[in-house]
PDB file of N, CA and C in Angstrom:
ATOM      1  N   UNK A   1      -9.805 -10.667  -5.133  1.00  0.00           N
ATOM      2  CA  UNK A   1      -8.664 -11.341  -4.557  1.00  0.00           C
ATOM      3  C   UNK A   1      -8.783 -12.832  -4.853  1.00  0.00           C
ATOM      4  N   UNK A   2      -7.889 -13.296  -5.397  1.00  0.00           N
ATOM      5  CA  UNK A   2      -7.855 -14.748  -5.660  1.00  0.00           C
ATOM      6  C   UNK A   2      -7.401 -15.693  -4.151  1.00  0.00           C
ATOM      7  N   UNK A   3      -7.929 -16.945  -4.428  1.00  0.00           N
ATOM      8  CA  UNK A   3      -8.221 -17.756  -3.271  1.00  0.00           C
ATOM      9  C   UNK A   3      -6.901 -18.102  -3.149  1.00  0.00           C
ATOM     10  N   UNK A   4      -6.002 -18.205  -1.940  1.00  0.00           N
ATOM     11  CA  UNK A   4      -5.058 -18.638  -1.581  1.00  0.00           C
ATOM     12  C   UNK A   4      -3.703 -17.857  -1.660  1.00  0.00           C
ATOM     13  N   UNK A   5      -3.869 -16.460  -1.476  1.00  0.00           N
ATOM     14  CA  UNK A   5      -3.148 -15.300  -1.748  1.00  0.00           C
ATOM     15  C   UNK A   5      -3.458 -14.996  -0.362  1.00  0.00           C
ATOM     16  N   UNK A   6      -2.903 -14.351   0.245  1.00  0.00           N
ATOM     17  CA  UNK A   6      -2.618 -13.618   1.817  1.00  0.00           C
ATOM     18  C   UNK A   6      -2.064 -12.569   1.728  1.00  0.00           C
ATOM     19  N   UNK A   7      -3.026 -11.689   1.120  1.00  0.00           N
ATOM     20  CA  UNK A   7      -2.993 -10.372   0.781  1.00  0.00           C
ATOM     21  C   UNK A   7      -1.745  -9.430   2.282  1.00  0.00           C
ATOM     22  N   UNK A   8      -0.811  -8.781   2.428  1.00  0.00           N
ATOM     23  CA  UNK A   8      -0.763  -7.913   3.735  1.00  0.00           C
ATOM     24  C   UNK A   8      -0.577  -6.784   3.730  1.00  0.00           C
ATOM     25  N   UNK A   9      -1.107  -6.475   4.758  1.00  0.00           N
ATOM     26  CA  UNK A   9      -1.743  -4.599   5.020  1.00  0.00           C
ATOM     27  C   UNK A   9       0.009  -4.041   5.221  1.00  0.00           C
ATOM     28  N   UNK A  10      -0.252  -2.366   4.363  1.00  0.00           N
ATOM     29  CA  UNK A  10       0.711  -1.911   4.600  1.00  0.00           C
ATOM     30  C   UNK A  10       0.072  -0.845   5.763  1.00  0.00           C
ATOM     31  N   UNK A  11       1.656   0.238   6.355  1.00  0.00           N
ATOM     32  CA  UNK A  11       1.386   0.611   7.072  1.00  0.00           C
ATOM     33  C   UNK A  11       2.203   1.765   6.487  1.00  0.00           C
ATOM     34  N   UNK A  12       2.467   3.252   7.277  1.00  0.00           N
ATOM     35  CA  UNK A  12       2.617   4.671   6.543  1.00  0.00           C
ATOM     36  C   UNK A  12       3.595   4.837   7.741  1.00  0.00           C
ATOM     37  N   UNK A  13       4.748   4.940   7.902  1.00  0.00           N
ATOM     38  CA  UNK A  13       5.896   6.017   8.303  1.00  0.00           C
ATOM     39  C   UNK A  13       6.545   7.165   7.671  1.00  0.00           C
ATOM     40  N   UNK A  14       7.028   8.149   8.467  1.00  0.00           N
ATOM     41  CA  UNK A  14       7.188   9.554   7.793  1.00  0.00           C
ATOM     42  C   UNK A  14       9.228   9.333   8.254  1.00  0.00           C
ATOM     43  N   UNK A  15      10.144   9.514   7.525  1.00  0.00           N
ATOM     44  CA  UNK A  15      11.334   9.607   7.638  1.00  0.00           C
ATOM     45  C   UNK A  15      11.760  10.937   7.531  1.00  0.00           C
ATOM     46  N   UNK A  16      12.758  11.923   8.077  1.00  0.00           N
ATOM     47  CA  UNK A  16      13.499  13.199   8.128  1.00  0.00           C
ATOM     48  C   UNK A  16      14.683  12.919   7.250  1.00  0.00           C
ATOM     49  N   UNK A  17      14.366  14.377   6.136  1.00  0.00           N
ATOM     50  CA  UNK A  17      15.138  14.276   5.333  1.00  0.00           C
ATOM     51  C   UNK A  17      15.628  15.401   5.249  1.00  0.00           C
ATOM     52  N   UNK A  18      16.297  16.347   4.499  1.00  0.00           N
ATOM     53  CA  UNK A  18      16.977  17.615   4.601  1.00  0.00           C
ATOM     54  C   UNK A  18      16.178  18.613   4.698  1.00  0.00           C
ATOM     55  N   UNK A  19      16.103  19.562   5.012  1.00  0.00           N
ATOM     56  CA  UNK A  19      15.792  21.225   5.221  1.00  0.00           C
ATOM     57  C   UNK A  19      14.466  20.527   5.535  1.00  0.00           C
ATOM     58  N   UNK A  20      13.716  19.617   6.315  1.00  0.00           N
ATOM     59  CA  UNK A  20      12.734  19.724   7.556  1.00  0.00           C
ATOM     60  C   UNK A  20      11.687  19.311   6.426  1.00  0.00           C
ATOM     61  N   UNK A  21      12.400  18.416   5.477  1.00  0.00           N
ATOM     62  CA  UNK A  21      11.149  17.579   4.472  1.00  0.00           C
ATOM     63  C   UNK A  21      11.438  16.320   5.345  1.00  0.00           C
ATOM     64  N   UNK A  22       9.685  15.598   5.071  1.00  0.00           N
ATOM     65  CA  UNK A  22       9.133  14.565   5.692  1.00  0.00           C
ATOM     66  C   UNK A  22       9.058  13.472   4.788  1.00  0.00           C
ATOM     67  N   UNK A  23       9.777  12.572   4.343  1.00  0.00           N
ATOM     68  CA  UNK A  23       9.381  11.111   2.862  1.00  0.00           C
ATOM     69  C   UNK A  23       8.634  10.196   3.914  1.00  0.00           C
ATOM     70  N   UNK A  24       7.396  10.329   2.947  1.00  0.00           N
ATOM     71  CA  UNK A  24       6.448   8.962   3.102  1.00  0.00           C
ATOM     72  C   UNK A  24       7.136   7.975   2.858  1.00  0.00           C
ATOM     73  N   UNK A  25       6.876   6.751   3.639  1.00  0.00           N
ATOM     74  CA  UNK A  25       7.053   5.576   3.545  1.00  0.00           C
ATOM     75  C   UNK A  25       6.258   4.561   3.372  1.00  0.00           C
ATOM     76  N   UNK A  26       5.291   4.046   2.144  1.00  0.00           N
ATOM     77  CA  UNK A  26       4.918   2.230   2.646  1.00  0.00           C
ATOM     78  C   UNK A  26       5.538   1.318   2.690  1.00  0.00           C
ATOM     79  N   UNK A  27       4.970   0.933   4.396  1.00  0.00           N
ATOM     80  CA  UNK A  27       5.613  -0.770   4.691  1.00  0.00           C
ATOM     81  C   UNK A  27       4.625  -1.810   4.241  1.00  0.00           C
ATOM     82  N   UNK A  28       4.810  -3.083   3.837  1.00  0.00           N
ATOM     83  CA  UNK A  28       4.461  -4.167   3.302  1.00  0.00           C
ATOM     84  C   UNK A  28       5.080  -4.540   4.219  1.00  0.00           C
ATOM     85  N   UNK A  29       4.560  -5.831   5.194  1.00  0.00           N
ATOM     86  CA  UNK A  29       5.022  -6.424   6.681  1.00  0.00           C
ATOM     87  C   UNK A  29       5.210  -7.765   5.322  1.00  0.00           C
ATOM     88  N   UNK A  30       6.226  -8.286   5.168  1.00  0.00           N
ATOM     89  CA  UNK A  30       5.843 -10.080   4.850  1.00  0.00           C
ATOM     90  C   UNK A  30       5.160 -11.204   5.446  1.00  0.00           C
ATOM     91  N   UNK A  31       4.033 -11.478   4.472  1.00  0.00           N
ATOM     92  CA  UNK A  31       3.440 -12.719   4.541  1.00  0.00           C
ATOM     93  C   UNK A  31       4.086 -13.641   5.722  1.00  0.00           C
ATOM     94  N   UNK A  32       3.427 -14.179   6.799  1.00  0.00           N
ATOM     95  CA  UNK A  32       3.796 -15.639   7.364  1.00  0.00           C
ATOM     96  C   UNK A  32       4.448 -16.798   6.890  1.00  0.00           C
ATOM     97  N   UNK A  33       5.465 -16.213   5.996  1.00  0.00           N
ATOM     98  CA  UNK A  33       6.599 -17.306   5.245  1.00  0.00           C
ATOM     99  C   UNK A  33       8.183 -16.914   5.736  1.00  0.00           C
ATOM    100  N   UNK A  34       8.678 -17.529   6.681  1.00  0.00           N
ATOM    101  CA  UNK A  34       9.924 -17.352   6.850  1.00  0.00           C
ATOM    102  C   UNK A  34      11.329 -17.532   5.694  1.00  0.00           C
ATOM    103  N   UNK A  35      11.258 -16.549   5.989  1.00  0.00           N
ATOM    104  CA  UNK A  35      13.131 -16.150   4.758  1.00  0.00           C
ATOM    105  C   UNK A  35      13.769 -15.691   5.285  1.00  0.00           C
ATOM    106  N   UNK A  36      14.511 -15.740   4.467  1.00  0.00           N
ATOM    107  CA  UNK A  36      16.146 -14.607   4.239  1.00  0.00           C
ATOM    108  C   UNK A  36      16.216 -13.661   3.687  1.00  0.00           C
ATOM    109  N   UNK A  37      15.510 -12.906   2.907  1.00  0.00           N
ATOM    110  CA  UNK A  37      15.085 -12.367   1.762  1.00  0.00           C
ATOM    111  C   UNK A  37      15.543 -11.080   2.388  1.00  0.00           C
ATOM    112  N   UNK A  38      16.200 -10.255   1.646  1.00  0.00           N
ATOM    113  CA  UNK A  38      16.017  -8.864   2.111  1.00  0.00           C
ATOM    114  C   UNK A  38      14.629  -7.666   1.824  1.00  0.00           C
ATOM    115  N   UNK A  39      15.550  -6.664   2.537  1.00  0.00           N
ATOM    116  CA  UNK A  39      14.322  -5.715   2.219  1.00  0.00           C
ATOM    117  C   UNK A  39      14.100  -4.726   0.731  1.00  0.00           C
ATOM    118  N   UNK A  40      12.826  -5.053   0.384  1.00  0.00           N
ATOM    119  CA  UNK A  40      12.733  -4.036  -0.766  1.00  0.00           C
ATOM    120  C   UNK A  40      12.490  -2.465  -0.996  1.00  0.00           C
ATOM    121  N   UNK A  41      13.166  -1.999  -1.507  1.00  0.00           N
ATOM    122  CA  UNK A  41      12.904   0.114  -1.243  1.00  0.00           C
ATOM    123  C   UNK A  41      11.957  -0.094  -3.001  1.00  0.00           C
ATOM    124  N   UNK A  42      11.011  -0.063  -3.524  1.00  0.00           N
ATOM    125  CA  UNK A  42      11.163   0.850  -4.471  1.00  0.00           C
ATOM    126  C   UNK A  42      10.680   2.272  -4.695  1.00  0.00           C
ATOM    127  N   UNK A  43      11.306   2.549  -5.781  1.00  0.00           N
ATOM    128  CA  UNK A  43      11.292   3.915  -6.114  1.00  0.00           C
ATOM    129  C   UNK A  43      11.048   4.375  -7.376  1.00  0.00           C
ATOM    130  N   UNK A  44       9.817   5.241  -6.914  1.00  0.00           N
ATOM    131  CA  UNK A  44       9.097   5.898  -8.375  1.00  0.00           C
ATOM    132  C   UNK A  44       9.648   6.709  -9.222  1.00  0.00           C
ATOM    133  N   UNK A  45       9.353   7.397 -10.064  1.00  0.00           N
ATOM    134  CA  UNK A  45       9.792   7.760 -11.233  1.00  0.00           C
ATOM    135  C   UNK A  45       8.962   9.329 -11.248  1.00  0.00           C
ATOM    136  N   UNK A  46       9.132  10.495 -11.872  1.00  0.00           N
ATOM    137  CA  UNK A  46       8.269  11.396 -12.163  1.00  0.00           C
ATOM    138  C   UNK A  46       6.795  11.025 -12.123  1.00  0.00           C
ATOM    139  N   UNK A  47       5.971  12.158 -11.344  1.00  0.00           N
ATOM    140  CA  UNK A  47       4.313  12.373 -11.433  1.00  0.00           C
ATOM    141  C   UNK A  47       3.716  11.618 -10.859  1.00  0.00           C
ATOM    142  N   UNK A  48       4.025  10.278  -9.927  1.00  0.00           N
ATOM    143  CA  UNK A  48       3.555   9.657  -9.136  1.00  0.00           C
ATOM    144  C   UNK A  48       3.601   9.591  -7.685  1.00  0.00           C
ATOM    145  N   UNK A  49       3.745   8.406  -7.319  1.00  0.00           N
ATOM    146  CA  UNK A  49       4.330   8.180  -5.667  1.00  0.00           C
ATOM    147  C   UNK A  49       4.262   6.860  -5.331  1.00  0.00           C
ATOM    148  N   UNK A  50       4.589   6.315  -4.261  1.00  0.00           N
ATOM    149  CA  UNK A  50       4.614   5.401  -3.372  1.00  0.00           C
ATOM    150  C   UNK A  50       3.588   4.321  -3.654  1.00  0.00           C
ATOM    151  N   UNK A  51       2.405   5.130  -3.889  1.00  0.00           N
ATOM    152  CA  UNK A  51       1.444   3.732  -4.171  1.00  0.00           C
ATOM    153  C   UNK A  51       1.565   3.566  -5.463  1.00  0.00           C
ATOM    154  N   UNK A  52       2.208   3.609  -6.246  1.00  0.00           N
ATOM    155  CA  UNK A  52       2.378   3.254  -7.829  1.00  0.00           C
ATOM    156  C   UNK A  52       2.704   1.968  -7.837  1.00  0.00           C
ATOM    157  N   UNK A  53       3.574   1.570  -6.336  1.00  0.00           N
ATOM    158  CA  UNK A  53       4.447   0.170  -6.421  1.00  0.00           C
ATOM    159  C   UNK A  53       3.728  -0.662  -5.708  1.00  0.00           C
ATOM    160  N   UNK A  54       2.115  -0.154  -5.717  1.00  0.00           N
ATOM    161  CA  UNK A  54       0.942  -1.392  -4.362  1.00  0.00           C
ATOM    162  C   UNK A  54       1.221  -2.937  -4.784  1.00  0.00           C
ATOM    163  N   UNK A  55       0.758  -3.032  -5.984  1.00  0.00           N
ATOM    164  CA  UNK A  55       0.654  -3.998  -6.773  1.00  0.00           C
ATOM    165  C   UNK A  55       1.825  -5.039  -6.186  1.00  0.00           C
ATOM    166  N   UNK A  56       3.243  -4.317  -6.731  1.00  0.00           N
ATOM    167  CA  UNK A  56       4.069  -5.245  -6.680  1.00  0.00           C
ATOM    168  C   UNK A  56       4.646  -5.363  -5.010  1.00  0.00           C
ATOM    169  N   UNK A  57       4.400  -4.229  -4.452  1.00  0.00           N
ATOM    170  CA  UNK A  57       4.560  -4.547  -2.582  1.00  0.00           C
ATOM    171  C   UNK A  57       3.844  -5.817  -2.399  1.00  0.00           C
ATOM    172  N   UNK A  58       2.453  -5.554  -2.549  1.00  0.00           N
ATOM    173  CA  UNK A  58       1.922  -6.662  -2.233  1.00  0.00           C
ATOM    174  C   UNK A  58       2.307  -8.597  -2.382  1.00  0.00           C
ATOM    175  N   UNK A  59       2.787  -8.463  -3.623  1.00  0.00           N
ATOM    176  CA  UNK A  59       3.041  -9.984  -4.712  1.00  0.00           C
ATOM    177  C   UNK A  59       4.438  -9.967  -3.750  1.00  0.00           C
ATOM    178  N   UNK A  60       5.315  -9.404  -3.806  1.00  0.00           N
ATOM    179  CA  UNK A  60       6.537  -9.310  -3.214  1.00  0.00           C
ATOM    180  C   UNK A  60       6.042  -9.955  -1.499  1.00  0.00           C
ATOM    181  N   UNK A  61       5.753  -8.597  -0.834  1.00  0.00           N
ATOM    182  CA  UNK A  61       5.500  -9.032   0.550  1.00  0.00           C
ATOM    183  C   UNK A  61       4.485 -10.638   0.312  1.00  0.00           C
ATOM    184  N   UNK A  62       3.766 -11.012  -0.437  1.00  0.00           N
ATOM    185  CA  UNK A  62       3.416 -12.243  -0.077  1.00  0.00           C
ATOM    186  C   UNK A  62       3.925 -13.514  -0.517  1.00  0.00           C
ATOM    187  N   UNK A  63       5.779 -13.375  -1.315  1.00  0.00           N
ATOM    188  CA  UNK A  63       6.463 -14.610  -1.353  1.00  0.00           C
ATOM    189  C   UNK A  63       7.270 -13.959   0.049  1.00  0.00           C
ATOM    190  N   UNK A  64       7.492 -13.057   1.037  1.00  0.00           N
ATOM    191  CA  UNK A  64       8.339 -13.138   2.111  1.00  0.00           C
ATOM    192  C   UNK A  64       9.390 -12.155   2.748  1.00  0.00           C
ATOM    193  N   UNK A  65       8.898 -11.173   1.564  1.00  0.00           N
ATOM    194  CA  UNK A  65       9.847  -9.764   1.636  1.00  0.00           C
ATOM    195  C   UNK A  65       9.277  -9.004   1.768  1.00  0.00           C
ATOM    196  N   UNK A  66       9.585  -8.409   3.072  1.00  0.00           N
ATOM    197  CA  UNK A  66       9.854  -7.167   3.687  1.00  0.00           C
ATOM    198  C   UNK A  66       9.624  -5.757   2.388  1.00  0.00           C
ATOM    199  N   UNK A  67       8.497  -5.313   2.265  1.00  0.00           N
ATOM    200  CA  UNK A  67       8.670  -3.830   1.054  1.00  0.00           C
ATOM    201  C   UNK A  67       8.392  -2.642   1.653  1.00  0.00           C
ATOM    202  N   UNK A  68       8.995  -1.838   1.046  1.00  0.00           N
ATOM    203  CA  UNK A  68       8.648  -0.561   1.115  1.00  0.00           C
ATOM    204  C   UNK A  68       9.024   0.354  -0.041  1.00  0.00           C
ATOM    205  N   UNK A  69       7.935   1.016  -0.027  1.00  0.00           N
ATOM    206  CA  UNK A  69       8.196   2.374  -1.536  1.00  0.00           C
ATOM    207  C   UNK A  69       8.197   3.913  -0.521  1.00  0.00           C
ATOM    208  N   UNK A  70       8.691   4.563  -1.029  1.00  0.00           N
ATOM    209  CA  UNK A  70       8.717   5.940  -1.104  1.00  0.00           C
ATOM    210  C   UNK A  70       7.905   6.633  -2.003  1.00  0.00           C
ATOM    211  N   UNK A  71       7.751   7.732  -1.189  1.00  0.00           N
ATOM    212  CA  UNK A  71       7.250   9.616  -2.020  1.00  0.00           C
ATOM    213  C   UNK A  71       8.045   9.989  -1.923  1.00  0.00           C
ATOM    214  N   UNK A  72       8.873  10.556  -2.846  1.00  0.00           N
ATOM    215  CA  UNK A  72       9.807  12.001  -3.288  1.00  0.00           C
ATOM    216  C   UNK A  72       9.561  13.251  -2.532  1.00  0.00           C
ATOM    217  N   UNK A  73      10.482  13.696  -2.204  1.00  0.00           N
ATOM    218  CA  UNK A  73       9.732  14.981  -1.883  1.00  0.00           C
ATOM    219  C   UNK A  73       8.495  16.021  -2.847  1.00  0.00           C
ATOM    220  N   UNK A  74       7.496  16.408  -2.112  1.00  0.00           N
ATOM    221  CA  UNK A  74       6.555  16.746  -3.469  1.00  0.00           C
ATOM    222  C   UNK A  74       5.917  16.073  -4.238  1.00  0.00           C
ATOM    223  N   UNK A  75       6.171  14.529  -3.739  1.00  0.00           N
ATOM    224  CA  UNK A  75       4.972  13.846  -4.061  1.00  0.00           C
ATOM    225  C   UNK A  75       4.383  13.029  -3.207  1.00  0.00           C
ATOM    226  N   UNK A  76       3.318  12.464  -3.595  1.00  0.00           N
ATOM    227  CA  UNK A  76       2.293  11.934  -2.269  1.00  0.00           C
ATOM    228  C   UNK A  76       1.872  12.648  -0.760  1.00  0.00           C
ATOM    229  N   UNK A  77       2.231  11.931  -0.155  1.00  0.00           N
ATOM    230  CA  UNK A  77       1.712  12.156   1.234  1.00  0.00           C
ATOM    231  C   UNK A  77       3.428  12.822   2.360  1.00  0.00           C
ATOM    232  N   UNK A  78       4.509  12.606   1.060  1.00  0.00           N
ATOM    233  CA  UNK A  78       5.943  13.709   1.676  1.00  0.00           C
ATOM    234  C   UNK A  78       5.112  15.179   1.541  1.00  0.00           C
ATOM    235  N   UNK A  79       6.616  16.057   2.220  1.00  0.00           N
ATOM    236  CA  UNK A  79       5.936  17.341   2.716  1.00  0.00           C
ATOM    237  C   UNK A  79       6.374  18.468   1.190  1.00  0.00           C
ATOM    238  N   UNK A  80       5.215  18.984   0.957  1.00  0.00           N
ATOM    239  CA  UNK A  80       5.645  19.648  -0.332  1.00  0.00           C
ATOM    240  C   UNK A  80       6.546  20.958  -0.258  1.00  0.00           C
ATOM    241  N   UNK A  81       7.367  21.380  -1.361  1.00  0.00           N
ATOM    242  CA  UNK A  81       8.326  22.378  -0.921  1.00  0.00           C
ATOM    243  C   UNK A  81       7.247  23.418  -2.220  1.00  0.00           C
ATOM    244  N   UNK A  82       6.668  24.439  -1.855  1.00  0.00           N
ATOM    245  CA  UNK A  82       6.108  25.244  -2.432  1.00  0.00           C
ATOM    246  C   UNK A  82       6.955  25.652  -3.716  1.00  0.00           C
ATOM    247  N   UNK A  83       8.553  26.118  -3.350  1.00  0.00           N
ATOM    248  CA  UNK A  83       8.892  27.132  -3.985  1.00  0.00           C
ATOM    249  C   UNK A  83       9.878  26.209  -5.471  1.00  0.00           C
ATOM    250  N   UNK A  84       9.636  24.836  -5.233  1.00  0.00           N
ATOM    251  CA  UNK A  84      10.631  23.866  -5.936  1.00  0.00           C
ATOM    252  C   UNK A  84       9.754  22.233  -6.202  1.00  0.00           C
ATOM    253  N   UNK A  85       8.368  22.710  -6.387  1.00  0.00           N
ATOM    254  CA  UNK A  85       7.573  21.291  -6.368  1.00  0.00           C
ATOM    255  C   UNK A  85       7.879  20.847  -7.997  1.00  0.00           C
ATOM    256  N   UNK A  86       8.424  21.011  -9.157  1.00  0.00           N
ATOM    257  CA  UNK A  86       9.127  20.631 -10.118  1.00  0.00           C
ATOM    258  C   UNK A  86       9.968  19.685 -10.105  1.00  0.00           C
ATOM    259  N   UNK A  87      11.213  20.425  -9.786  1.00  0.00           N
ATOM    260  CA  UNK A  87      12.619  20.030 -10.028  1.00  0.00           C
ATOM    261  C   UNK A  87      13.362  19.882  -8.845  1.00  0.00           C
ATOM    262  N   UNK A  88      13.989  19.125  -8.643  1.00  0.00           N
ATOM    263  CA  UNK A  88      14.849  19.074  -7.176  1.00  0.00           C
ATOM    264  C   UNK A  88      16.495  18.606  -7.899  1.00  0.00           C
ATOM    265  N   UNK A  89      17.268  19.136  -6.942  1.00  0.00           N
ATOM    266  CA  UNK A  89      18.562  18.276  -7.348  1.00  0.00           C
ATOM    267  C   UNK A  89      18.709  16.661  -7.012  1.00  0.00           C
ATOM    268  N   UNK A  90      19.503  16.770  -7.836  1.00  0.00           N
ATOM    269  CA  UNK A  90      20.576  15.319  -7.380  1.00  0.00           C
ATOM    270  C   UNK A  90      20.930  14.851  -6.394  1.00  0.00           C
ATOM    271  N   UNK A  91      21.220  15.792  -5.396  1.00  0.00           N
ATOM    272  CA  UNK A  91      21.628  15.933  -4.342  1.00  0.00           C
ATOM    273  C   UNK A  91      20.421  15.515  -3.085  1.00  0.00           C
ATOM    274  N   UNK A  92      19.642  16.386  -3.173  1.00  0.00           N
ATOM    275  CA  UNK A  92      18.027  16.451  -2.477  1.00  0.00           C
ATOM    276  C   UNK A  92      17.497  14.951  -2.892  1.00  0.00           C
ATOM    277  N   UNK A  93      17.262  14.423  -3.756  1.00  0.00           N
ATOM    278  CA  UNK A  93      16.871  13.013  -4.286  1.00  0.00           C
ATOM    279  C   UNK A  93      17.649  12.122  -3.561  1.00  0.00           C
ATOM    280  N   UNK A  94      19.067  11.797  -3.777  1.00  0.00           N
ATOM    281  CA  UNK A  94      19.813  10.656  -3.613  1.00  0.00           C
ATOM    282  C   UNK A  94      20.008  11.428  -1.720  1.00  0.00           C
ATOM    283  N   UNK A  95      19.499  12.591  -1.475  1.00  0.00           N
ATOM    284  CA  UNK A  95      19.919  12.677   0.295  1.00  0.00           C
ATOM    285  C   UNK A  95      18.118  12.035   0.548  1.00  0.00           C
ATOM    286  N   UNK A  96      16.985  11.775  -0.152  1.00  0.00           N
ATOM    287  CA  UNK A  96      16.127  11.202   0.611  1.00  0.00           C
ATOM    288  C   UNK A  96      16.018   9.597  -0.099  1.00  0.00           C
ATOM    289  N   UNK A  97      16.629   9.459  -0.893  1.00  0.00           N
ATOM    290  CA  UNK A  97      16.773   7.459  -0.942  1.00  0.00           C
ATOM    291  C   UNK A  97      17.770   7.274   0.279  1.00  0.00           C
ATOM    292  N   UNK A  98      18.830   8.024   1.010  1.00  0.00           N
ATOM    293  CA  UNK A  98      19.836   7.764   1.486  1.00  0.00           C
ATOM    294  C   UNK A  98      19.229   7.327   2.881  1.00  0.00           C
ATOM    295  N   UNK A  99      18.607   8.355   3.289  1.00  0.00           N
ATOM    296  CA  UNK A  99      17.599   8.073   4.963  1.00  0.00           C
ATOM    297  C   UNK A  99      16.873   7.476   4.758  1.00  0.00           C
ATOM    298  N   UNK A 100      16.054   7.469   4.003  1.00  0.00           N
ATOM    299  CA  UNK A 100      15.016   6.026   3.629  1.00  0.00           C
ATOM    300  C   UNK A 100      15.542   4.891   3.750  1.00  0.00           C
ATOM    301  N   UNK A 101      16.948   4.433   3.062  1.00  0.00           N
ATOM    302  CA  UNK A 101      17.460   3.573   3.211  1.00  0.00           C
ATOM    303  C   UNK A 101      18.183   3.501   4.806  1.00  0.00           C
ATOM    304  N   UNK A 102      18.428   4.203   5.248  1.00  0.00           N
ATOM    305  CA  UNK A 102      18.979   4.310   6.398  1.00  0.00           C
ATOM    306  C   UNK A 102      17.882   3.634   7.374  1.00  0.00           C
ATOM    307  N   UNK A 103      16.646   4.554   7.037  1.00  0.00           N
ATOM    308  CA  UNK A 103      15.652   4.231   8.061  1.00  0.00           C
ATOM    309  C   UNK A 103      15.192   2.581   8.116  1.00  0.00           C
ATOM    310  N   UNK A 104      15.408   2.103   7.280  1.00  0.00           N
ATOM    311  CA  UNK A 104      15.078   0.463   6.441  1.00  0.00           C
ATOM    312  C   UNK A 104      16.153  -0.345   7.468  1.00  0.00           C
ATOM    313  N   UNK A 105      17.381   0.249   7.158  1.00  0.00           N
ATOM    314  CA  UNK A 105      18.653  -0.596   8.018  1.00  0.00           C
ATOM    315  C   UNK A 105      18.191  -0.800   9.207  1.00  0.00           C
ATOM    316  N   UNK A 106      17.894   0.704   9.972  1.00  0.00           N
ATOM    317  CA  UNK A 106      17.579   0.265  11.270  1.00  0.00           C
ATOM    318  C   UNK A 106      16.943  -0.522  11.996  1.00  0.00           C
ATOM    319  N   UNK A 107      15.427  -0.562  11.034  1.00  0.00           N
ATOM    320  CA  UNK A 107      14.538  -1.288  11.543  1.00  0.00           C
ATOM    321  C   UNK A 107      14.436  -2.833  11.001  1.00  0.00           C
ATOM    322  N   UNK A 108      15.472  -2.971  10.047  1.00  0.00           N
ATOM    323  CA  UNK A 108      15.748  -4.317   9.641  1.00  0.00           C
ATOM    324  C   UNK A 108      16.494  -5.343   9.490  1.00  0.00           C
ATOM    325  N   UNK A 109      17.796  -4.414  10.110  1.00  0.00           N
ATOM    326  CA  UNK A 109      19.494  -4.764  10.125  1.00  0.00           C
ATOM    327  C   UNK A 109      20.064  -5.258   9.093  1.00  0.00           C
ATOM    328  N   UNK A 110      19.450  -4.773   7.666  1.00  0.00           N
ATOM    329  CA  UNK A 110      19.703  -5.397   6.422  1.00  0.00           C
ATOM    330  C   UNK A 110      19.919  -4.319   5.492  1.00  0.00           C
ATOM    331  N   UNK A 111      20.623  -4.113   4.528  1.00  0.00           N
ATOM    332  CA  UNK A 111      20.648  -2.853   3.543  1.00  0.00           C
ATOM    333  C   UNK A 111      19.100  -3.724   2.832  1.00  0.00           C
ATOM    334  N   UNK A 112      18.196  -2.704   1.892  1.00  0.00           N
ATOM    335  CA  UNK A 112      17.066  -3.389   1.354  1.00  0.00           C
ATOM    336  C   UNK A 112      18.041  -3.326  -0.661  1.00  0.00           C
ATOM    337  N   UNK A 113      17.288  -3.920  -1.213  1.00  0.00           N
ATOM    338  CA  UNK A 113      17.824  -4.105  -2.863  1.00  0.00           C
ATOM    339  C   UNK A 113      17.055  -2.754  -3.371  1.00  0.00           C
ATOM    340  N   UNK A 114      16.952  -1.929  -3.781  1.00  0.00           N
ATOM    341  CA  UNK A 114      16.618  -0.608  -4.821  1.00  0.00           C
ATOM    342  C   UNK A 114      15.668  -1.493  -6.169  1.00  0.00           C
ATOM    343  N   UNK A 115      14.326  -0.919  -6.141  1.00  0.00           N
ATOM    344  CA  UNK A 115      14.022  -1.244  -7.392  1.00  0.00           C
ATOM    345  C   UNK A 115      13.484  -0.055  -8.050  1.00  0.00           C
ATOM    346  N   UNK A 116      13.649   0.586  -9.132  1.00  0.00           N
ATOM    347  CA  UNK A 116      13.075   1.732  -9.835  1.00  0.00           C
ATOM    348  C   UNK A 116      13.040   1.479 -10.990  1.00  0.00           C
TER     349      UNK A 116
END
């Protein structure tokens, strides 16, 4: 860790998403720098998860923004669907960015910016 960086701890919430799947959430709390800044969602890509985006949660949360990444359903620490851990629809995807994002509003009174 380089000197004068203020590294901050994330933390793990579970959001309800369709047919009784669970999306991981990391929060990145922002650094002790007051902004305006909204909140960040990003979002992974095939074969990973949530901590793919540590790196940049971190650099982010320590100019002042609020982050958080997601797990897909079937990946990470979300709840796996045995019979469909492949392929999911369109539908199933954009219904768990939708509560994720939902869940973000609530607790932040801000829509967050999408990065993928």
């Amino acid at each position: 860790m380089s000197s004068g960086q203020n590294y901050t701890d994330n933390d793990v919430f579970f959001v309800n998403s369709s047919e009784s799947i669970k999306i991981e959430v990391l929060h990145y709390s922002p650094a002790n720098i007051i902004s305006n800044y909204p909140p960040i969602l990003f979002i992974h890509g095939s074969n990973i998860a949530a901590w793919a985006w540590d790196n940049f949660c971190r650099w982010f949360s320590n100019k002042g923004h609020d982050c958080y990444a997601m797990s897909f359903r079937g990946h990470g620490q979300s709840t796996k669907t045995p019979k469909k851990d492949k392929w999911w629809s369109l539908n199933e995807i954009t219904n768990d960015i939708s509560v994720v994002t939902d869940a973000i509003i609530a607790r932040t009174g801000d829509k967050p910016v999408l990065v993928g």
